[in-house]
Protein backbone atom coordinates (compact mmCIF):
# COMPACT_ATOMS: atom_id res chain seq x y z
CA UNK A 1 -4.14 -0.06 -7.82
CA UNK A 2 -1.09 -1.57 -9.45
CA UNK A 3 2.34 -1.28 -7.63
CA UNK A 4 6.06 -1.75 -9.32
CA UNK A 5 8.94 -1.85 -7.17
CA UNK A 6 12.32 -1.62 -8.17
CA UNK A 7 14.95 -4.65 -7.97
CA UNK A 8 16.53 -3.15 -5.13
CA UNK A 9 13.47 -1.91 -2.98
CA UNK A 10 14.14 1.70 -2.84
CA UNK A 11 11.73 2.86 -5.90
CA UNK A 12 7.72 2.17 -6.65
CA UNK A 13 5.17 3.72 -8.84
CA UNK A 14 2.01 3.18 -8.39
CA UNK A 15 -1.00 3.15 -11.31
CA UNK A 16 -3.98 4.19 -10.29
CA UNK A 17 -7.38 4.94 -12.15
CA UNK A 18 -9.07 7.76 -11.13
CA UNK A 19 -12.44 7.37 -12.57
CA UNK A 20 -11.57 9.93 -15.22
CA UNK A 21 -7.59 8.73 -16.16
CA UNK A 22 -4.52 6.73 -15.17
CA UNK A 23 -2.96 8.56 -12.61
CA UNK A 24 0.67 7.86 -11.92
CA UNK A 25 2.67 8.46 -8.60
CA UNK A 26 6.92 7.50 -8.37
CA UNK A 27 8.58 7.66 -5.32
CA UNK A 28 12.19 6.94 -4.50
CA UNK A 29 13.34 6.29 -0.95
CA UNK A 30 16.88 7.92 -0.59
CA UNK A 31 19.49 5.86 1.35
CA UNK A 32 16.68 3.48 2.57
CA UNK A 33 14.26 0.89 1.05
CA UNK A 34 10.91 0.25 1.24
CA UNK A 35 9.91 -2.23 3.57
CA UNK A 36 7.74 -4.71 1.15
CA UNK A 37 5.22 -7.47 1.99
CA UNK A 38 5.38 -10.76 0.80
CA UNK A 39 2.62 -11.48 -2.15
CA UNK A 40 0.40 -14.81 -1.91
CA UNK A 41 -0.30 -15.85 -5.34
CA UNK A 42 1.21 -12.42 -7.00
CA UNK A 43 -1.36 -10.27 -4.90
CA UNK A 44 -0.48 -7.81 -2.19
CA UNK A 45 -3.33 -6.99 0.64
CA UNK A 46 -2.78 -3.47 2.90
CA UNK A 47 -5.30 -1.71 4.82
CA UNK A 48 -5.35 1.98 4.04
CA UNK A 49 -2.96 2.62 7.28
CA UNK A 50 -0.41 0.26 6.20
CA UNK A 51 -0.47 1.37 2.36
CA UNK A 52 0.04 4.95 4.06
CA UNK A 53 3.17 3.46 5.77
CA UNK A 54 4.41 1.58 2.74
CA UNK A 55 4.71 5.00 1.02
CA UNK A 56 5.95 7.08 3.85
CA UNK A 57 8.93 4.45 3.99
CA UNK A 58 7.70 3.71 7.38
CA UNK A 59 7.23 0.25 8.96
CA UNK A 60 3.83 -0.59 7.60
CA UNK A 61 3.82 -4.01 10.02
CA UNK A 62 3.82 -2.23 13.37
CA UNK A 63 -0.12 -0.73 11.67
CA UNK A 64 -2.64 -3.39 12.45
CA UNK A 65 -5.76 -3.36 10.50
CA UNK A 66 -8.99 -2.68 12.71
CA UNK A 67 -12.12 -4.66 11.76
CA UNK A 68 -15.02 -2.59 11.69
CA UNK A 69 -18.46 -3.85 13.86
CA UNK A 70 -21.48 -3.84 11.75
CA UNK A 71 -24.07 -1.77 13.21
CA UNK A 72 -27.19 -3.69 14.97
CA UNK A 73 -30.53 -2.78 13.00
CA UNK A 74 -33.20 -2.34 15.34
CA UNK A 75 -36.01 -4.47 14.99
């Protein structure tokens, strides 16, 4: 997924490929902005949650990711 902000915070649009085309999605926050993360080396990281968040306008930082145990084989 590829995400474009505006200069001012309040617009994105997000590229996405679907498997079967490019699908587009533009959202524009009115009389707010977006709350956005800071990139490390031009690359943004969310967790599904917080990506949810981001979209909704929502604080995405009050969502912390939950790491997932691996199942025990038995053996």
């Amino acid at each position: 997924m590829f995400i474009f902000r505006s200069k001012r915070g309040d617009q994105m649009k997000c590229l996405v490929w679907d498997g079967s085309g490019l699908v587009l999605v533009y959202k524009k926050l009115e009389g707010s902005a977006f709350r956005w993360p800071k990139p490390a080396d031009g690359v943004i990281r969310l967790s599904p949650a917080q990506f949810s968040d981001l979209v909704e306008g929502l604080d995405w930082t009050a969502v912390l990711p939950k790491r997932r145990k691996r199942p025990r084989l038995a053996g």
